[in-house]
Protein backbone atom coordinates (compact mmCIF):
# COMPACT_ATOMS: atom_id res chain seq x y z
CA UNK A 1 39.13 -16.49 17.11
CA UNK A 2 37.88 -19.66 18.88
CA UNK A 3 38.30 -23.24 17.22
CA UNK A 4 34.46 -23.08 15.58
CA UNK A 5 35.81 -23.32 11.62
CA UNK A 6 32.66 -24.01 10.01
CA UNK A 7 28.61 -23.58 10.38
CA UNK A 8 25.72 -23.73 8.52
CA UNK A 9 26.10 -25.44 5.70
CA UNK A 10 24.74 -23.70 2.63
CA UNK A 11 26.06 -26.40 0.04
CA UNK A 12 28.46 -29.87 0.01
CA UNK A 13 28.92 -32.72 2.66
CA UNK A 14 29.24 -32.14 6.39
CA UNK A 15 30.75 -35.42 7.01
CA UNK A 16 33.58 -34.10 4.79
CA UNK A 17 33.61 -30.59 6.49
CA UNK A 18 34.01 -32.48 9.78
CA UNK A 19 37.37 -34.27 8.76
CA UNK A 20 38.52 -31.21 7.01
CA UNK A 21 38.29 -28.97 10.17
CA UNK A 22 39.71 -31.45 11.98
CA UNK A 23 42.98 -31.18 9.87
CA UNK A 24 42.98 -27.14 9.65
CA UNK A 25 42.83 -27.18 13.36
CA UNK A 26 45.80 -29.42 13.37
CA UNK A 27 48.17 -27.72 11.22
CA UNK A 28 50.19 -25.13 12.61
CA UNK A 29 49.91 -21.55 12.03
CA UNK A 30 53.24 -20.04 10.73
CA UNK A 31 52.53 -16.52 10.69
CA UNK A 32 49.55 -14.78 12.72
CA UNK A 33 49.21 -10.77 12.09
CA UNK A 34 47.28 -9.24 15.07
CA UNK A 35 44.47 -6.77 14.79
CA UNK A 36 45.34 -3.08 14.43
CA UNK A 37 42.86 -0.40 14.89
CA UNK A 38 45.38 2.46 13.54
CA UNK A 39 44.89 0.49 9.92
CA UNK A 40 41.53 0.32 9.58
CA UNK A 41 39.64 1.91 6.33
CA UNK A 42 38.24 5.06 6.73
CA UNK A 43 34.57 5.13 7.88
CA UNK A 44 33.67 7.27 4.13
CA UNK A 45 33.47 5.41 0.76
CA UNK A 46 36.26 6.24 -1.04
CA UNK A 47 37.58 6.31 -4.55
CA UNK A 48 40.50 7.29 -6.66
CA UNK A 49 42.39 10.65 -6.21
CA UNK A 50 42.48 10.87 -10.10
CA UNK A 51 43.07 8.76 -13.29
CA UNK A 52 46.14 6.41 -13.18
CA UNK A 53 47.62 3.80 -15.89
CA UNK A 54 49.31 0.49 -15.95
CA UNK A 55 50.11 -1.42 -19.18
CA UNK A 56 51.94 -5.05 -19.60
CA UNK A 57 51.80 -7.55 -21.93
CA UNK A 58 48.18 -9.43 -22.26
CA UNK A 59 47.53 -12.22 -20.14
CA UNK A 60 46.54 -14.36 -23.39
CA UNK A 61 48.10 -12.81 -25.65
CA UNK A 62 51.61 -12.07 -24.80
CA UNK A 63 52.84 -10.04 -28.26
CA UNK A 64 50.28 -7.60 -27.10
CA UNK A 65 49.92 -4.48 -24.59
CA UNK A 66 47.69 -4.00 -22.98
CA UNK A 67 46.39 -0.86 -20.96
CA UNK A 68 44.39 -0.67 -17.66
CA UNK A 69 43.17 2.84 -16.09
CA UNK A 70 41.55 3.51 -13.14
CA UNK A 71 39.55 6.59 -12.75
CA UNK A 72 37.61 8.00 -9.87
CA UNK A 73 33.95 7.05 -9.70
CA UNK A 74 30.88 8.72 -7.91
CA UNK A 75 28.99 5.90 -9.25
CA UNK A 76 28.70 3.00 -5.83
CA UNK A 77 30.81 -0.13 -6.59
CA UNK A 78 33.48 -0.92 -9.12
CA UNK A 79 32.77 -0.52 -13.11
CA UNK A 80 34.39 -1.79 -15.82
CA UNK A 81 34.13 0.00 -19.84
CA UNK A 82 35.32 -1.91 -22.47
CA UNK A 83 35.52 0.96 -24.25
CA UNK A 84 35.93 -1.15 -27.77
CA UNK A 85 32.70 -2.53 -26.93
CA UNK A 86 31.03 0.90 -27.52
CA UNK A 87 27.23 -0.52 -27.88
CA UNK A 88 27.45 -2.15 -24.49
CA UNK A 89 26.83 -1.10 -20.89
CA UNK A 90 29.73 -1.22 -18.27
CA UNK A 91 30.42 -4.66 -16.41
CA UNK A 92 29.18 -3.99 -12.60
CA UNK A 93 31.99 -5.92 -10.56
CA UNK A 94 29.39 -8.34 -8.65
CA UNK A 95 28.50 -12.36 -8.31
CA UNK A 96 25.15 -10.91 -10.85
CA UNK A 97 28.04 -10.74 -13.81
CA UNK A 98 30.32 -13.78 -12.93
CA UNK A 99 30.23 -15.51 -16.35
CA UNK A 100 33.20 -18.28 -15.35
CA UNK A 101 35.12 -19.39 -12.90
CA UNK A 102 36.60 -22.38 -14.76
CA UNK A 103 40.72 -20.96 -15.33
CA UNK A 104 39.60 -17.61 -13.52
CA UNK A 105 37.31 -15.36 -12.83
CA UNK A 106 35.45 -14.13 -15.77
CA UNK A 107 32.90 -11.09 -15.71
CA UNK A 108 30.45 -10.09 -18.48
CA UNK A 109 27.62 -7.50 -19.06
CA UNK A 110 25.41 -7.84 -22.09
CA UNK A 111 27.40 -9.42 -24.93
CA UNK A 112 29.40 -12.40 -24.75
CA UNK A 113 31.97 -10.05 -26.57
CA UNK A 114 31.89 -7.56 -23.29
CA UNK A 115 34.00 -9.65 -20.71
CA UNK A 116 37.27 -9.09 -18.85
CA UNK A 117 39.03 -12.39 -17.97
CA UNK A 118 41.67 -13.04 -15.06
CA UNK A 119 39.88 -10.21 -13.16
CA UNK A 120 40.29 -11.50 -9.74
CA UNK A 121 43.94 -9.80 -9.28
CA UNK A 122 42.37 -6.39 -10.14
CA UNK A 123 38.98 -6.47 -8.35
CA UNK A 124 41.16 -8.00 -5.43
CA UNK A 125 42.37 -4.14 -4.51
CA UNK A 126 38.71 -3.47 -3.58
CA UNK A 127 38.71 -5.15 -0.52
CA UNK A 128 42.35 -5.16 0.06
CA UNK A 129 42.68 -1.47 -0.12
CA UNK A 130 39.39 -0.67 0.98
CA UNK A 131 38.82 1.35 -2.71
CA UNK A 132 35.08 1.44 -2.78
CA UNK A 133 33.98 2.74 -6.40
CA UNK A 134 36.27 3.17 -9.29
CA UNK A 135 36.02 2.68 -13.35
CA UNK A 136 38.22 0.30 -14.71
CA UNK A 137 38.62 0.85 -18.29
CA UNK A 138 40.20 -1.27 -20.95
CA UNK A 139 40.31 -1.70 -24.74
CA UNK A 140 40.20 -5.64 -24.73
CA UNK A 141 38.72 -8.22 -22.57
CA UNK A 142 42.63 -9.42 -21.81
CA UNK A 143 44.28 -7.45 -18.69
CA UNK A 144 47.80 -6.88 -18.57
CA UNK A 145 50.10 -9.54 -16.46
CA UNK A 146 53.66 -8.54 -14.51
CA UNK A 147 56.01 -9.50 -12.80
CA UNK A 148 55.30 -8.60 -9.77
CA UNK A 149 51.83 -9.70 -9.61
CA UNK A 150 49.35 -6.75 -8.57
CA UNK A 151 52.29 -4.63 -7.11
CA UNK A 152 52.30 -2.82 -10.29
CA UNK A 153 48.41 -1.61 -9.43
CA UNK A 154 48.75 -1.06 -5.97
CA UNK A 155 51.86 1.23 -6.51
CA UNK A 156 49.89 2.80 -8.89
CA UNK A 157 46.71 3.50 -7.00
CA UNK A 158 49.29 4.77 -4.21
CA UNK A 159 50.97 6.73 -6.01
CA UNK A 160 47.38 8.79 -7.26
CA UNK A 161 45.81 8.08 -3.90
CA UNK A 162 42.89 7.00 -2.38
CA UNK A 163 40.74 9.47 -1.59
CA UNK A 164 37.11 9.80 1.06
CA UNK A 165 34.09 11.04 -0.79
CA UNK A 166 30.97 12.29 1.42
CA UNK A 167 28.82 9.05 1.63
CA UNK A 168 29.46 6.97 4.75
CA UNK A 169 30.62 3.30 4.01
CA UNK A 170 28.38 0.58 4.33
CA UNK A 171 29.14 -2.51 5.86
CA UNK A 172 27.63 -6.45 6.17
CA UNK A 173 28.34 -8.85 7.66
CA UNK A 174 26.71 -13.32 7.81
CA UNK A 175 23.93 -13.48 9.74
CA UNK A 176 25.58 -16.62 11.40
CA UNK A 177 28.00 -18.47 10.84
CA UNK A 178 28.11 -20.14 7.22
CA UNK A 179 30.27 -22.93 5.51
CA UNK A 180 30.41 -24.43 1.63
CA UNK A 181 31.75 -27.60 1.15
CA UNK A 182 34.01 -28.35 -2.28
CA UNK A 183 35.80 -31.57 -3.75
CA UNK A 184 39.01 -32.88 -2.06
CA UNK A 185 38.20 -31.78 1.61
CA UNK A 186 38.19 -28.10 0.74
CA UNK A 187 35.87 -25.63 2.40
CA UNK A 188 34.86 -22.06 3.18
CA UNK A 189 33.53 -20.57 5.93
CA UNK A 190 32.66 -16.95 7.10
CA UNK A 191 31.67 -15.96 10.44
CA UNK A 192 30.15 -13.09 11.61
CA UNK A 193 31.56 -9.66 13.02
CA UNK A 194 32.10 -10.13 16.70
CA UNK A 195 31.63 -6.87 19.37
CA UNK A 196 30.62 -4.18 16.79
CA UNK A 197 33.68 -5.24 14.23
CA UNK A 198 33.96 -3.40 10.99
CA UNK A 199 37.25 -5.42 10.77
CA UNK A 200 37.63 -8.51 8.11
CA UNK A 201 39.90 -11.10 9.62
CA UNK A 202 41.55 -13.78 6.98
CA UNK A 203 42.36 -17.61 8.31
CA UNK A 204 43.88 -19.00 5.33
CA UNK A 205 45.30 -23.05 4.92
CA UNK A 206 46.76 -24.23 1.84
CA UNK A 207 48.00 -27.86 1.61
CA UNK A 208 49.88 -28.91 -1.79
CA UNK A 209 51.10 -32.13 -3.32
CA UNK A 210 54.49 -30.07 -4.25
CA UNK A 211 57.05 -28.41 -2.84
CA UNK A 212 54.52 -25.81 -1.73
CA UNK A 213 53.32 -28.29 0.63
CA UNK A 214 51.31 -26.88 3.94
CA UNK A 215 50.91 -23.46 4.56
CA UNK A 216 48.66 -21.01 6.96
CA UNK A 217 48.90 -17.84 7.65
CA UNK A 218 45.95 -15.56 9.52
CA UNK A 219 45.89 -11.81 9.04
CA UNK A 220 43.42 -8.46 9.47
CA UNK A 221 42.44 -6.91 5.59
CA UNK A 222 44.48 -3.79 5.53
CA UNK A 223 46.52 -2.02 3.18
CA UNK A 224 49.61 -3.34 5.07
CA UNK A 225 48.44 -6.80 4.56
CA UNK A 226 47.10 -6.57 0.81
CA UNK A 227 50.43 -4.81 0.28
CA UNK A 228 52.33 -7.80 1.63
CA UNK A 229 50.35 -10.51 -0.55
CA UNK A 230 50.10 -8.20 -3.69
CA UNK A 231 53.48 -9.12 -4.56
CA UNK A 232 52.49 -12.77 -4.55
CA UNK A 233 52.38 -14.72 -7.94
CA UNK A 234 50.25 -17.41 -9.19
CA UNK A 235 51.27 -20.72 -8.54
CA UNK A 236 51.18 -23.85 -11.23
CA UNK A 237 53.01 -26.99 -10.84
CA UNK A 238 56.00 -27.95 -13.08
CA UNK A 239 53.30 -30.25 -14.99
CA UNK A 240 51.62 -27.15 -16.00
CA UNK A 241 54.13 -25.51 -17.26
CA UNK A 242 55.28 -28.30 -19.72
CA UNK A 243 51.56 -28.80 -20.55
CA UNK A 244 51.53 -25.23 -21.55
CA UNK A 245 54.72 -25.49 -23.64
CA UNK A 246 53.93 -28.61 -25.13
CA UNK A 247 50.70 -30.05 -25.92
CA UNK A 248 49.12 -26.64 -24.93
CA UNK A 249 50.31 -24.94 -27.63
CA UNK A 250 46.98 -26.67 -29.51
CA UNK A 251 44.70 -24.91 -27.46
CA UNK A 252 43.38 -21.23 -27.71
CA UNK A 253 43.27 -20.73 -24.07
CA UNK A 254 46.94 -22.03 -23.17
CA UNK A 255 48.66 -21.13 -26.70
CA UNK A 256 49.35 -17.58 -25.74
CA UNK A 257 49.28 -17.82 -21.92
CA UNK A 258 51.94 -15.31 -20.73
CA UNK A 259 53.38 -17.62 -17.91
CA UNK A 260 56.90 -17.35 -17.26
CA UNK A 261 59.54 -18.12 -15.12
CA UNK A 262 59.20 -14.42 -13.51
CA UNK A 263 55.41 -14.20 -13.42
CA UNK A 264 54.34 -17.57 -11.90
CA UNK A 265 55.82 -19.67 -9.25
CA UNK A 266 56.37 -23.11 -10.73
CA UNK A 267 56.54 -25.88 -7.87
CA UNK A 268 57.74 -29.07 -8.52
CA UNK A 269 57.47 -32.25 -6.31
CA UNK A 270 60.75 -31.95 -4.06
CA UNK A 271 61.53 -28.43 -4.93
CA UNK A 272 60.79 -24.81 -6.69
CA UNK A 273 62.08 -24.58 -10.60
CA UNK A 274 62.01 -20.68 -9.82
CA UNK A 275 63.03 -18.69 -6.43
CA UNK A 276 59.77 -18.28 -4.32
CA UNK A 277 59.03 -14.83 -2.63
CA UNK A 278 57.82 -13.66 0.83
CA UNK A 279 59.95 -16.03 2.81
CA UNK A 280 58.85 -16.16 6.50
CA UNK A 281 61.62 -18.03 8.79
CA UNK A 282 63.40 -20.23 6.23
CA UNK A 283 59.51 -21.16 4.49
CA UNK A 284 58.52 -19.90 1.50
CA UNK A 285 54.81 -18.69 1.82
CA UNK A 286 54.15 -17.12 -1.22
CA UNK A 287 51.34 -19.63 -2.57
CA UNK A 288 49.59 -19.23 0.44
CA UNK A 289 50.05 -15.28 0.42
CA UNK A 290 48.19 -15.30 -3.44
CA UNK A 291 45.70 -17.27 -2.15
CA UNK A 292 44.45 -15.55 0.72
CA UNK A 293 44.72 -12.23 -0.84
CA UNK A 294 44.41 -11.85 -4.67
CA UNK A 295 41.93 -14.93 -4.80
CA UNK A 296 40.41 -15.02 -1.99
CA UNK A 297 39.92 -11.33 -1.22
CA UNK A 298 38.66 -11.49 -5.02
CA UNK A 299 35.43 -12.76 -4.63
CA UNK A 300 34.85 -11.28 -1.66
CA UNK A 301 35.06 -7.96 -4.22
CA UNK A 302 31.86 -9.56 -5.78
CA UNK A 303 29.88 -8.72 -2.96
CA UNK A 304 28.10 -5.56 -4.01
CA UNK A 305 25.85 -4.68 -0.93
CA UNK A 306 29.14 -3.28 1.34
CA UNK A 307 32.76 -4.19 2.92
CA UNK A 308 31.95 -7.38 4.01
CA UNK A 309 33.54 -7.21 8.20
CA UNK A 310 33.78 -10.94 10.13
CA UNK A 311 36.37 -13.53 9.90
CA UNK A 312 37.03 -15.65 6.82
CA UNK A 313 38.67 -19.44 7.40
CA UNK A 314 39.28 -20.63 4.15
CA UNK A 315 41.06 -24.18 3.71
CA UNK A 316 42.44 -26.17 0.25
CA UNK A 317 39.38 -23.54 -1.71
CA UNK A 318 39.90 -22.22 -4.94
CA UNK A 319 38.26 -19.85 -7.13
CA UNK A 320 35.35 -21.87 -7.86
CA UNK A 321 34.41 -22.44 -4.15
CA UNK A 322 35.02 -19.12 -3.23
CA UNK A 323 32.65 -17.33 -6.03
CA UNK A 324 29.87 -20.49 -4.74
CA UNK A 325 29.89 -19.03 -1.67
CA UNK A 326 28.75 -15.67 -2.79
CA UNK A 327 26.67 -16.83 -4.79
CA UNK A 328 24.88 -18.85 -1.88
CA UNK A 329 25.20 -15.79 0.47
CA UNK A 330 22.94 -13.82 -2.02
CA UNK A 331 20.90 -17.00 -2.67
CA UNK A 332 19.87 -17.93 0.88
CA UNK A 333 19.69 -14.04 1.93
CA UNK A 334 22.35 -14.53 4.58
CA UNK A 335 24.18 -10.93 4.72
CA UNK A 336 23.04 -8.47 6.41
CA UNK A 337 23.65 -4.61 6.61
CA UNK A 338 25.70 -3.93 9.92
């Protein structure tokens, strides 16, 4: 990729776009992943080789179980049935359902009683894993959370298989090169597909006020990849944590949070209160991991026209940016079928 890191811009400042480039083009890149034709996604849609089942305790509500299943689809896209929500349709995974990106990524259908919250570190194994339609179903709007981040769903969807059905895969890609603009120097820019490319390519910064400090790592979406970052927990800064503990025991949406030590990496200023994961020559790069694949890759999930195939540079963005920039895709008719 050559040093052009943003383009049109569909929303936000480009005086602040301009600095912010600037700095992602300055900080070093401490681990690069080439391209590898052997791991790209089959040229078929696929689905699930048959029904599979995960449960952990609730995101919010941590006394509870609670039980996700995927099952094979021959419906386009990803579905999701509350199925104790009888009276209501299934929640299409796509930027038309996005109720909320305030704490996470919320998606509803219908009802404001017929959501599922904290869905980007499902809907992530879309794109990671190239999974093209599958029904999600659930009995509450609360998912399960582990351990070991999304490594309990991928192992499961391995385990069952991915399977081709007969319909060839579509793909689309930015008609040029596009950039949104957020708070704090943060932006998001996609490019298009160069040569033909059905490959997405992932340019990711992060740059913290804690120990997590700097971090950028560019990769290819593969299974390899996802497989890598999968494993990759949710950061919150010690702050956080006592919030939750503390004062955030007032709240509904922090009382029953299921953080703990072993499901969230809590960074300090100076230093980690837990062990960080996917250390890459002495530097922990587990925040930046997350971030690139089970947010990031998340919203790209809520594109529902095809595998979206270019090169995404994404720098100090968070959920919010990242579902914007759908959004604005759809809104300004900037994707196109490949």
């Amino acid at each position: 990729m050559d040093t052009q890191v943003y383009g049109k811009i569909l929303s936000g400042d480009e005086e602040s776009v301009k600095l912010s480039s600037d700095k992602l083009l300055a900080q070093s890149v401490d681990l690069e992943i080439p391209s590898d034709p052997e791991k790209a996604f089959s040229e078929y849609q696929t689905t699930i080789g048959g029904h599979v089942s995960v449960s952990g305790p609730g995101t919010f509500s941590r006394k509870e179980q609670s039980r996700l299943v995927f099952e094979p689809s021959e419906e386009s896209g990803w579905w999701i049935d509350r199925v104790d929500q009888a009276d209501s349709l299934n929640i299409g995974v796509g930027i038309g359902n996005v109720w909320t990106t305030a704490r996470n990524i919320v998606l509803r259908s219908g009802s404001a009683h017929n959501y599922l919250r904290m869905v980007e570190h499902i809907i992530a194994l879309r794109v990671g894993m190239g999974l093209d339609n599958v029904l999600l179903r659930l009995r509450s709007g609360d998912p399960p959370l582990f351990d070991r981040s999304s490594m309990d769903l991928v192992e499961g969807v391995e385990d069952i298989g991915i399977v081709d059905t007969d319909k060839k895969a579509i793909y689309v890609g930015v008609k040029e090169p596009v950039t949104i603009v957020g708070p704090n120097g943060s932006f998001l820019t996609i490019l298009p597909p160069e040569n033909g490319s059905r490959e997405l390519y992932v340019d990711c910064a992060v740059d913290f006020k804690t120990a997590i400090g700097k971090q950028r790592i560019k990769f290819p979406v593969n299974r390899d990849t996802f497989r890598t970052g999968a494993f990759a927990r949710t950061n919150a800064p010690l702050s956080m944590m006592i919030y939750c503990k503390t004062v955030g025991q007032l709240f509904a949406d922090t009382r029953h949070l299921g953080y703990t030590t072993r499901n969230i990496l809590i960074a300090g200023p100076w230093g980690y209160v837990n062990a960080p994961r996917l250390m890459h020559e002495g530097k922990a790069m587990e925040a930046v991991w997350h971030r690139a694949t089970l947010d990031l890759l998340a919203a790209i999930a809520l594109i529902d026209k095809g595998r979206l195939a270019g090169t995404i540079i994404s720098y100090k963005a968070g959920h919010a940016l990242d579902v914007d920039m759908v959004a604005a895709l759809y809104r300004d008719d900037m994707l196109e079928e490949l």
